[in-house]
C-alpha atoms as a PDB file:
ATOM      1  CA  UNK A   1      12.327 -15.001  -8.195  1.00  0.00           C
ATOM      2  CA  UNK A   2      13.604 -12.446  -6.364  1.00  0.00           C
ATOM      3  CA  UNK A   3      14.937 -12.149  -2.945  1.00  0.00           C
ATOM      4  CA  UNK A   4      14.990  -8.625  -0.959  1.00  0.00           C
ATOM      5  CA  UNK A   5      15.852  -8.226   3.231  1.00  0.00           C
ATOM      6  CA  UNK A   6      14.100 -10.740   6.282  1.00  0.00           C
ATOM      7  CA  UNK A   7      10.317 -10.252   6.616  1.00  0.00           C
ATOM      8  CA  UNK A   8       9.084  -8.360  10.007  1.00  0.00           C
ATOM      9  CA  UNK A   9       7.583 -11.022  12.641  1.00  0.00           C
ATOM     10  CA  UNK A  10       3.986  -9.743  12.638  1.00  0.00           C
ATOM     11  CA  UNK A  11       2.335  -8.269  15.518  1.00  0.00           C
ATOM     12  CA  UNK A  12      -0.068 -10.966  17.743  1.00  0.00           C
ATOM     13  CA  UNK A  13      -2.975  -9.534  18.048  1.00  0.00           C
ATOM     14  CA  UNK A  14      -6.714 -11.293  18.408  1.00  0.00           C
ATOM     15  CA  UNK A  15      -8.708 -11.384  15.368  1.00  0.00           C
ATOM     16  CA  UNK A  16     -11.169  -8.435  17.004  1.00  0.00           C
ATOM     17  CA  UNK A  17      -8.381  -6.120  17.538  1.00  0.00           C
ATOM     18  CA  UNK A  18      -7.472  -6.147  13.749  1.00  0.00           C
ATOM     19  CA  UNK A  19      -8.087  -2.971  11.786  1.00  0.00           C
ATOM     20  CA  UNK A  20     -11.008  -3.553   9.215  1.00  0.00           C
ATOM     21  CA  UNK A  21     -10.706  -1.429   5.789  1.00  0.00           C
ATOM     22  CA  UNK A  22     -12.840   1.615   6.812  1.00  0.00           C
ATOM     23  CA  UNK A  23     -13.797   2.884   3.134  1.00  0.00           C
ATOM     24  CA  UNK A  24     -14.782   1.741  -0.330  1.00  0.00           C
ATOM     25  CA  UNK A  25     -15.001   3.692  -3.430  1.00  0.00           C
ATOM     26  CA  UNK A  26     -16.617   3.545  -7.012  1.00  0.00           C
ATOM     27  CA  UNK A  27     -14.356   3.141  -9.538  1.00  0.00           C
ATOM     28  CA  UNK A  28     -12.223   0.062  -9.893  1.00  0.00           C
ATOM     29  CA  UNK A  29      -9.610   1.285 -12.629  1.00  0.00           C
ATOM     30  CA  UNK A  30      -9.053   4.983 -12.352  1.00  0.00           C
ATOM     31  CA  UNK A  31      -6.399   6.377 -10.088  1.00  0.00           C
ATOM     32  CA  UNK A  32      -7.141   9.979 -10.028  1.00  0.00           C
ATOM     33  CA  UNK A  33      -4.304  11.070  -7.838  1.00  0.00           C
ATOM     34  CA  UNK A  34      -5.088  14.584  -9.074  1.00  0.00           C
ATOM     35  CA  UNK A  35      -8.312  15.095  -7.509  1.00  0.00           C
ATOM     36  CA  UNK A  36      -6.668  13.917  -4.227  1.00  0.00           C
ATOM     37  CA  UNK A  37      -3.758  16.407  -4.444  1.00  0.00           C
ATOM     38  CA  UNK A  38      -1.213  13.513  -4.780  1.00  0.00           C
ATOM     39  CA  UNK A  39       1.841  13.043  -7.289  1.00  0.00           C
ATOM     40  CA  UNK A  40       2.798   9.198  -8.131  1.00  0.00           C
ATOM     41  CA  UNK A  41       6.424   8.759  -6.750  1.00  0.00           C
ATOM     42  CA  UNK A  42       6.366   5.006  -7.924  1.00  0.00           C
ATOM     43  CA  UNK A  43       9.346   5.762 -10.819  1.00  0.00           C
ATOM     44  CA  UNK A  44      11.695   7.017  -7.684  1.00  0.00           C
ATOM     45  CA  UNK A  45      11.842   3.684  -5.930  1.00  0.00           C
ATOM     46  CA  UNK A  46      13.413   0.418  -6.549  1.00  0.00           C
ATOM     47  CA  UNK A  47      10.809  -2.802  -6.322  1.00  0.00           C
ATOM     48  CA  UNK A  48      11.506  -5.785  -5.171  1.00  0.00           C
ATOM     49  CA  UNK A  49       9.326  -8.908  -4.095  1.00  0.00           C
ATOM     50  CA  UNK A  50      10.262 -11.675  -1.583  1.00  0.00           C
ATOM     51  CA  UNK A  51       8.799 -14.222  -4.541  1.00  0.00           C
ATOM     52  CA  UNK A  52       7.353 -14.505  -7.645  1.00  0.00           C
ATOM     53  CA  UNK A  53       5.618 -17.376 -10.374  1.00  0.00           C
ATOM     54  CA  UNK A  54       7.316 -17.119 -14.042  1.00  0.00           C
ATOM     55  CA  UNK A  55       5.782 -14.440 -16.075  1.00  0.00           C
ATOM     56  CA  UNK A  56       3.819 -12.775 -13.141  1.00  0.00           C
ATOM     57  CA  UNK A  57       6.873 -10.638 -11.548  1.00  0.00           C
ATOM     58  CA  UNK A  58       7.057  -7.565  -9.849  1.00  0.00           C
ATOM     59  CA  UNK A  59       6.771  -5.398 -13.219  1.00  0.00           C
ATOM     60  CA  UNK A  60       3.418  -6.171 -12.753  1.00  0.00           C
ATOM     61  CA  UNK A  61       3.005  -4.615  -9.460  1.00  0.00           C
ATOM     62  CA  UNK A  62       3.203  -1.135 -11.581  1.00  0.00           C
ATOM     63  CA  UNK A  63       1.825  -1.340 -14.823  1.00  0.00           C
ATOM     64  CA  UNK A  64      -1.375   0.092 -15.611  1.00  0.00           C
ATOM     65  CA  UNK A  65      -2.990  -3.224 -16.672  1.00  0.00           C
ATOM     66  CA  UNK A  66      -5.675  -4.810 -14.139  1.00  0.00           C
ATOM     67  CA  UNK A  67      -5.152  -8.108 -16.175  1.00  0.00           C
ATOM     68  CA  UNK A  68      -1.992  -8.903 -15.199  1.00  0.00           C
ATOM     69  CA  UNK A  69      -0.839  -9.731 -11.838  1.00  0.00           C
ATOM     70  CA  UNK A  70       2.358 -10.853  -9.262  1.00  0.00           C
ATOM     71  CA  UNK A  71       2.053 -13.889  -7.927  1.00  0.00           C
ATOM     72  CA  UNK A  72       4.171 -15.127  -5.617  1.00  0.00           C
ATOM     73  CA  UNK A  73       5.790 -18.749  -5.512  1.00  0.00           C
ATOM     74  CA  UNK A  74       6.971 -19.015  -1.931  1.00  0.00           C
ATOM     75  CA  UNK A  75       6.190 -18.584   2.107  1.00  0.00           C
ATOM     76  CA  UNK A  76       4.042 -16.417   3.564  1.00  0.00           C
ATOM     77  CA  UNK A  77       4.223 -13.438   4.240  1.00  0.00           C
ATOM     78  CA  UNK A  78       4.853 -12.515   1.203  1.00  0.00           C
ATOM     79  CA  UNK A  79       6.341  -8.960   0.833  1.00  0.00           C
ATOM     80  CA  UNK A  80       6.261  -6.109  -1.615  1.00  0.00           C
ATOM     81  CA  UNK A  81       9.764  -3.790  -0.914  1.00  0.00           C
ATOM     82  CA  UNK A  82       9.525  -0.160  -1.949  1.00  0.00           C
ATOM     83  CA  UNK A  83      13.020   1.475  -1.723  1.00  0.00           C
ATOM     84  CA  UNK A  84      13.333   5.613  -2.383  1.00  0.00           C
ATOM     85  CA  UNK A  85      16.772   6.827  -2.709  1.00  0.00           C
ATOM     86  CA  UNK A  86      15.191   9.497   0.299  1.00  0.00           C
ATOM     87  CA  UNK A  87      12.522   9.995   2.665  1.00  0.00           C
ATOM     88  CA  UNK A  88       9.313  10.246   1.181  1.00  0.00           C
ATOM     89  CA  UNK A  89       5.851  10.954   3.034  1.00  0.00           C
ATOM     90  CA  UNK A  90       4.129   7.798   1.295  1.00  0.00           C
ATOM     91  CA  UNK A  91       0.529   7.378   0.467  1.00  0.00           C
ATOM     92  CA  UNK A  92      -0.291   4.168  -0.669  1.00  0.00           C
ATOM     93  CA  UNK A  93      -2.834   2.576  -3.667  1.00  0.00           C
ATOM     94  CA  UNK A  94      -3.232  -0.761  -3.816  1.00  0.00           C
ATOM     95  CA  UNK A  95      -4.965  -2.729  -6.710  1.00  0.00           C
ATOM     96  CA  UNK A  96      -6.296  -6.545  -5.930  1.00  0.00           C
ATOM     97  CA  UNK A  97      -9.558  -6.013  -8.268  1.00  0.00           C
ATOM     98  CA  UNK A  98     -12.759  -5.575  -7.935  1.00  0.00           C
ATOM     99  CA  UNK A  99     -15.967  -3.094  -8.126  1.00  0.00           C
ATOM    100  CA  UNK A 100     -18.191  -1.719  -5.097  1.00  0.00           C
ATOM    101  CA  UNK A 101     -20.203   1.385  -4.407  1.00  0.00           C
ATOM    102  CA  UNK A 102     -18.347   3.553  -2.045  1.00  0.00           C
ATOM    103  CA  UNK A 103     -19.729   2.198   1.413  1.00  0.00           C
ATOM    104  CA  UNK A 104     -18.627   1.494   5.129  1.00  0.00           C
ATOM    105  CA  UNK A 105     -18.434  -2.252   5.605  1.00  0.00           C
ATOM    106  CA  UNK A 106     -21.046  -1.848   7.461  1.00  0.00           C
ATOM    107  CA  UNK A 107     -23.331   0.147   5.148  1.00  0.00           C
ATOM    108  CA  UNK A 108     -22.720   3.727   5.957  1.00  0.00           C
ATOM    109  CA  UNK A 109     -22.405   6.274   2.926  1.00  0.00           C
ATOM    110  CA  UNK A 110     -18.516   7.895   3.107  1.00  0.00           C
ATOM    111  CA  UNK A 111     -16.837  10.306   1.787  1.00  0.00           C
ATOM    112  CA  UNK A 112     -15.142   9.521  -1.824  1.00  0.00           C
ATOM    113  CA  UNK A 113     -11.453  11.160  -1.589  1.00  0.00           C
ATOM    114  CA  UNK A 114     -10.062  10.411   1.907  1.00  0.00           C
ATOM    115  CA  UNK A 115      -7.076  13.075   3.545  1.00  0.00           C
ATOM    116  CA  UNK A 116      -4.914  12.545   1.271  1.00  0.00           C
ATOM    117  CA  UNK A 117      -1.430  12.997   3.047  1.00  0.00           C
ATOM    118  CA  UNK A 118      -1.028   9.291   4.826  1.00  0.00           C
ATOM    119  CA  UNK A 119      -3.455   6.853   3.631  1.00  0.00           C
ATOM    120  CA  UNK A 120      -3.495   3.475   1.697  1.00  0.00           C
ATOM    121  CA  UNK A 121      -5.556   2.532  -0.590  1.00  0.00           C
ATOM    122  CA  UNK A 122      -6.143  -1.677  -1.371  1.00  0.00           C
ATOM    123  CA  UNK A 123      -8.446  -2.418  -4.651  1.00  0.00           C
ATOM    124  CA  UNK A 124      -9.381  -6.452  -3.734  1.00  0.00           C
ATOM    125  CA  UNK A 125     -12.059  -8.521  -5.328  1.00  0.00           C
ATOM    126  CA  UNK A 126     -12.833 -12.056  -3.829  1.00  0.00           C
ATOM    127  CA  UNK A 127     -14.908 -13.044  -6.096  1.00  0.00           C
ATOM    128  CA  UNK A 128     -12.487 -13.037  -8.767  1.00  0.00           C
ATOM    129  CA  UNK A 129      -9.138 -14.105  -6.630  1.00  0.00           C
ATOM    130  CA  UNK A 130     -10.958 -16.279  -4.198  1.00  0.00           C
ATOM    131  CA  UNK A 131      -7.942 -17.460  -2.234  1.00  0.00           C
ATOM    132  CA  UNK A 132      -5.439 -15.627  -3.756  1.00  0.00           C
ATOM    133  CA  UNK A 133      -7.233 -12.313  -2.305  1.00  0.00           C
ATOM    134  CA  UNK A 134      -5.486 -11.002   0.664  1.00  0.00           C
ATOM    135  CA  UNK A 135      -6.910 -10.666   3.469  1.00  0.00           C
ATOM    136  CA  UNK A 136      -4.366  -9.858   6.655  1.00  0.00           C
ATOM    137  CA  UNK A 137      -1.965  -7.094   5.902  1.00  0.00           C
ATOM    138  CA  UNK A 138       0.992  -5.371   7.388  1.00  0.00           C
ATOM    139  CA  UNK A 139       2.390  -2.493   6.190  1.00  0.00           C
ATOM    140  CA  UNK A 140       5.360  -1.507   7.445  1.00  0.00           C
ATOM    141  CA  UNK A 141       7.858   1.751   7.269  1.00  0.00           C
ATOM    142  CA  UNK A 142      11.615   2.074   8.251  1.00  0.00           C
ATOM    143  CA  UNK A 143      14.798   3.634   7.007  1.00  0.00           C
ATOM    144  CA  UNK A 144      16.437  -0.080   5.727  1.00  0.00           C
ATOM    145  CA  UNK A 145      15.399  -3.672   6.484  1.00  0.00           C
ATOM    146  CA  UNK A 146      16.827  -4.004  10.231  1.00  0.00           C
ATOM    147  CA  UNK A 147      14.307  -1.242  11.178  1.00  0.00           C
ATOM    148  CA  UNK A 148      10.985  -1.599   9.630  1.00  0.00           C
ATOM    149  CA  UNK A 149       8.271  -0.888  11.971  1.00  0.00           C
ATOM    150  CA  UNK A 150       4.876  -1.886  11.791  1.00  0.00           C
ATOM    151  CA  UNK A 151       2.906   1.513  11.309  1.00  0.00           C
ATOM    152  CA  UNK A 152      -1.152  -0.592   9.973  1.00  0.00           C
ATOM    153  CA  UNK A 153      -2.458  -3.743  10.298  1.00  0.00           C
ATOM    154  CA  UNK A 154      -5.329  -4.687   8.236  1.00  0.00           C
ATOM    155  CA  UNK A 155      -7.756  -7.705   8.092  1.00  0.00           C
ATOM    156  CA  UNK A 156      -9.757  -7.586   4.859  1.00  0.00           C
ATOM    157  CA  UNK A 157     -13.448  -9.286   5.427  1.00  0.00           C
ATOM    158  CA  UNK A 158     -14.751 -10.448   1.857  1.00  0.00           C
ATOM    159  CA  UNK A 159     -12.909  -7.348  -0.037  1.00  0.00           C
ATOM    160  CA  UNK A 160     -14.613  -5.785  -3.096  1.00  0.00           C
ATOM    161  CA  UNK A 161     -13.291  -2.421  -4.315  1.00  0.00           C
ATOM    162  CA  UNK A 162     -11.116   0.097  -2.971  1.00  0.00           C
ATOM    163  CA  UNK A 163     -10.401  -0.263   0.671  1.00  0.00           C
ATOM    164  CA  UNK A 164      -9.024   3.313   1.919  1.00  0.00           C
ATOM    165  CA  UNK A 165      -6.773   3.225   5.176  1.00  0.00           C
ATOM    166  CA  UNK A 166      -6.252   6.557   6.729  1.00  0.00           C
ATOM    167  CA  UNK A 167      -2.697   5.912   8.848  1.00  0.00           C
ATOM    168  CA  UNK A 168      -0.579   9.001  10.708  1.00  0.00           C
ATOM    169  CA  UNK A 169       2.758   8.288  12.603  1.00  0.00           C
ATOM    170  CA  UNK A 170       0.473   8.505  15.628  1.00  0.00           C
ATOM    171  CA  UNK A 171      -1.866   5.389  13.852  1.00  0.00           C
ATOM    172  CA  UNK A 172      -4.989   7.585  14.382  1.00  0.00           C
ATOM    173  CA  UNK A 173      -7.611   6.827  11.469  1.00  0.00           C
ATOM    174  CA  UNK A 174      -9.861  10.276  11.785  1.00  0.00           C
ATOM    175  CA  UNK A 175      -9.346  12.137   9.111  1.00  0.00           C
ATOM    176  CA  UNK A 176     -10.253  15.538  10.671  1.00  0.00           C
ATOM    177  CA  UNK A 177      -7.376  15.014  13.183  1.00  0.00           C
ATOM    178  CA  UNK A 178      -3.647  16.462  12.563  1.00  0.00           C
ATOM    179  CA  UNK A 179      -0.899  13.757  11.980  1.00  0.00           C
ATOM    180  CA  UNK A 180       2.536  13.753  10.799  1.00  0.00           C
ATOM    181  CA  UNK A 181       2.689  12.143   7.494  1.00  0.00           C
ATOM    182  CA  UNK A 182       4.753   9.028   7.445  1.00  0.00           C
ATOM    183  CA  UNK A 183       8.194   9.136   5.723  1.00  0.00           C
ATOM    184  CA  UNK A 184      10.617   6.756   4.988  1.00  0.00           C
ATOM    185  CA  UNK A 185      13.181   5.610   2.721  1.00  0.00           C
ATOM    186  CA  UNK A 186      11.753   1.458   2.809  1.00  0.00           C
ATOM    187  CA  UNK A 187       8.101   0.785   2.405  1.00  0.00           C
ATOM    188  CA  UNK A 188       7.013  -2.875   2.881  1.00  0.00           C
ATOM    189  CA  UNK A 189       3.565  -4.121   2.219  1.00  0.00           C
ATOM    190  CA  UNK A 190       3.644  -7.775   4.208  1.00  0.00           C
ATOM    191  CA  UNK A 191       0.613 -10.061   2.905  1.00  0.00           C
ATOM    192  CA  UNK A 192       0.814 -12.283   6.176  1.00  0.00           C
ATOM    193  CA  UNK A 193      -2.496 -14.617   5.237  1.00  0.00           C
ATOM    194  CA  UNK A 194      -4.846 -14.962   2.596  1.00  0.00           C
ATOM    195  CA  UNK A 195      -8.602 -15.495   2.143  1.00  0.00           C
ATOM    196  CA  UNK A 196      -9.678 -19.243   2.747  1.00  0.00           C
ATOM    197  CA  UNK A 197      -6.231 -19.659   3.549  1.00  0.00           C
ATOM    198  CA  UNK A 198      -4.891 -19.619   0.631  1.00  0.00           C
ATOM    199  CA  UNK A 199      -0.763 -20.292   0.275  1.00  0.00           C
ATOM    200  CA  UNK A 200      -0.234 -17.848  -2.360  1.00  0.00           C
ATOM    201  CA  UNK A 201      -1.362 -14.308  -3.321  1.00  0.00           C
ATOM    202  CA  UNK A 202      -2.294 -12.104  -5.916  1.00  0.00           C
ATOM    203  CA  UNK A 203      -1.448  -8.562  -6.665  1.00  0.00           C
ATOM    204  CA  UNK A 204      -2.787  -6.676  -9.809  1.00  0.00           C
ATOM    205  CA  UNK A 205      -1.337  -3.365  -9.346  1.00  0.00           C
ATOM    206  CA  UNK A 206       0.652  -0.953  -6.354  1.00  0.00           C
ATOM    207  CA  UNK A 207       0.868   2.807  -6.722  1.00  0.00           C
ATOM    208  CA  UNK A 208       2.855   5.002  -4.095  1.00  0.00           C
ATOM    209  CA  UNK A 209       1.298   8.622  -3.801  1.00  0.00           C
ATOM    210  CA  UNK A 210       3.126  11.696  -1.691  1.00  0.00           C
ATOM    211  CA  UNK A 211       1.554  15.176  -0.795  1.00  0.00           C
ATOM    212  CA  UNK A 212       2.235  17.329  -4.106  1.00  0.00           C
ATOM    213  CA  UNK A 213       3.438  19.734  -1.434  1.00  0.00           C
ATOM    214  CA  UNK A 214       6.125  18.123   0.233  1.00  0.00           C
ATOM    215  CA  UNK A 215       7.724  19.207   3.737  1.00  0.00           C
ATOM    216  CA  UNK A 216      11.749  20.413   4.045  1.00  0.00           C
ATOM    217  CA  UNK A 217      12.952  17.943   5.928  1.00  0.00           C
ATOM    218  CA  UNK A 218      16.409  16.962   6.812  1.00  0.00           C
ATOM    219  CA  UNK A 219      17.595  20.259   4.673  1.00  0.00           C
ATOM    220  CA  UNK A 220      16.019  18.608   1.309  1.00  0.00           C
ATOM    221  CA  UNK A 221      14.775  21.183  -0.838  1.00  0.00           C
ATOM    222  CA  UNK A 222      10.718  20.321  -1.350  1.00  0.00           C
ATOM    223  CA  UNK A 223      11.134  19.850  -5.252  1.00  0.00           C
ATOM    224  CA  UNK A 224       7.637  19.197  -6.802  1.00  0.00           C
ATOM    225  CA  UNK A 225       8.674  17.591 -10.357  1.00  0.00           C
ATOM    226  CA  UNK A 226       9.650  14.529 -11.074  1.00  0.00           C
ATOM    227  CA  UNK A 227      12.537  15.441 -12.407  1.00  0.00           C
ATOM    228  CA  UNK A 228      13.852  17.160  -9.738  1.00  0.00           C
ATOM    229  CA  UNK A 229      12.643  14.828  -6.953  1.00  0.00           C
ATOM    230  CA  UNK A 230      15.166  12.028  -8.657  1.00  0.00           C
ATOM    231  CA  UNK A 231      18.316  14.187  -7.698  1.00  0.00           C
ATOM    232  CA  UNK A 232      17.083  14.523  -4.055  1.00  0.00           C
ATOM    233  CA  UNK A 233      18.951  11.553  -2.443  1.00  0.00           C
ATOM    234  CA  UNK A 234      20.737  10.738   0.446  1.00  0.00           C
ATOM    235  CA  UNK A 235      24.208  12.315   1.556  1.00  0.00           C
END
């Protein structure tokens, strides 16, 4: 079990002023970050996980394997820490399993590949998790635990493929408007209830995606490897 900085007290809000997952698509295993003009920036952080069952820890969180899971052992809500060595703009995949034609919750056809430079991206299948499926979800963005900020708030209504959230610094969720992408050294996904109530969660896979053109910021040089991108830290 592992232990990682105090959880955020979650925003009140009533249950019809709680942002519903605005797009599905296809394909339940394949992350083609590619197409979307992303580069996976997973390897650059350090994970932790506020708890976890034996043999379902955070390694889990970021293998490529839909048949293994974290689980967590503990109180809600249970948290997912993502800590970069420097600011990153962070776009977000998220894999709770599952399968669905790419629709609108409320049956409109959508676009496939979102704007790709602030968005998150949840992968959730009730019908296999059942209670263990998250459903109310916080994600949060700050520079070290004592100031993570709320930036999305998801509630998840009977989840079944990949949920795309389109989030800007100004929270604005049309993807033809101009927003700032989000940066930040500390990314924290907050699972804050489950569906049915359930006490504990499930999480099958998390993948962190940033523009492959990245903004100077702060005097970093914009590297675009990998490689490079691991010597850009903090001074």
């Amino acid at each position: 079990m592992a232990e990682q900085g105090p959880s955020v007290p979650s925003t009140r809000r009533r249950p019809g002023n709680a942002t519903h997952a605005l797009l599905s698509t296809s394909d339940p295993a394949v992350l083609d970050a590619t197409s979307l003009n992303l580069v996976d920036i997973g390897s650059l952080a350090s994970w932790s996980v506020s708890s976890s069952k034996p043999n379902h820890g955070v390694g889990h969180l970021s293998d490529p394997n839909l048949n293994t899971l974290w689980q967590s052992e503990g109180g809600q809500p249970h948290l997912i820490n993502i800590q970069f060595p420097k600011k990153q703009s962070i776009v977000v995949r998220t894999s709770l399993e599952g399968s669905e034609p790419h629709k609108r919750s409320f049956g409109q056809e959508v676009t496939k590949h979102p704007h790709p430079r602030q968005q998150i991206s949840i992968y959730a299948d009730v019908a296999r998790d059942d209670s263990y499926t998250p459903q109310k979800i916080s994600i949060r963005v700050g520079t070290h635990h004592g100031d993570l900020h709320e930036v999305k708030w998801v509630d998840l209504h009977q989840p079944t493929g990949w949920q795309h959230l389109r989030i800007g610094n100004n929270g604005a969720e049309d993807p033809s408007s101009e927003q700032d992408p989000i940066r930040a050294h500390l990314l924290q996904v907050a699972i804050v209830s489950n569906h049915m109530n359930g006490k504990d969660t499930h999480v099958r896979g998390l993948r962190v995606f940033a523009p492959k053109k990245l903004e100077m910021t702060d005097g970093a040089i914009a590297f675009t490897s990998i490689e490079f991108k691991q010597h850009e830290t903090i001074r």
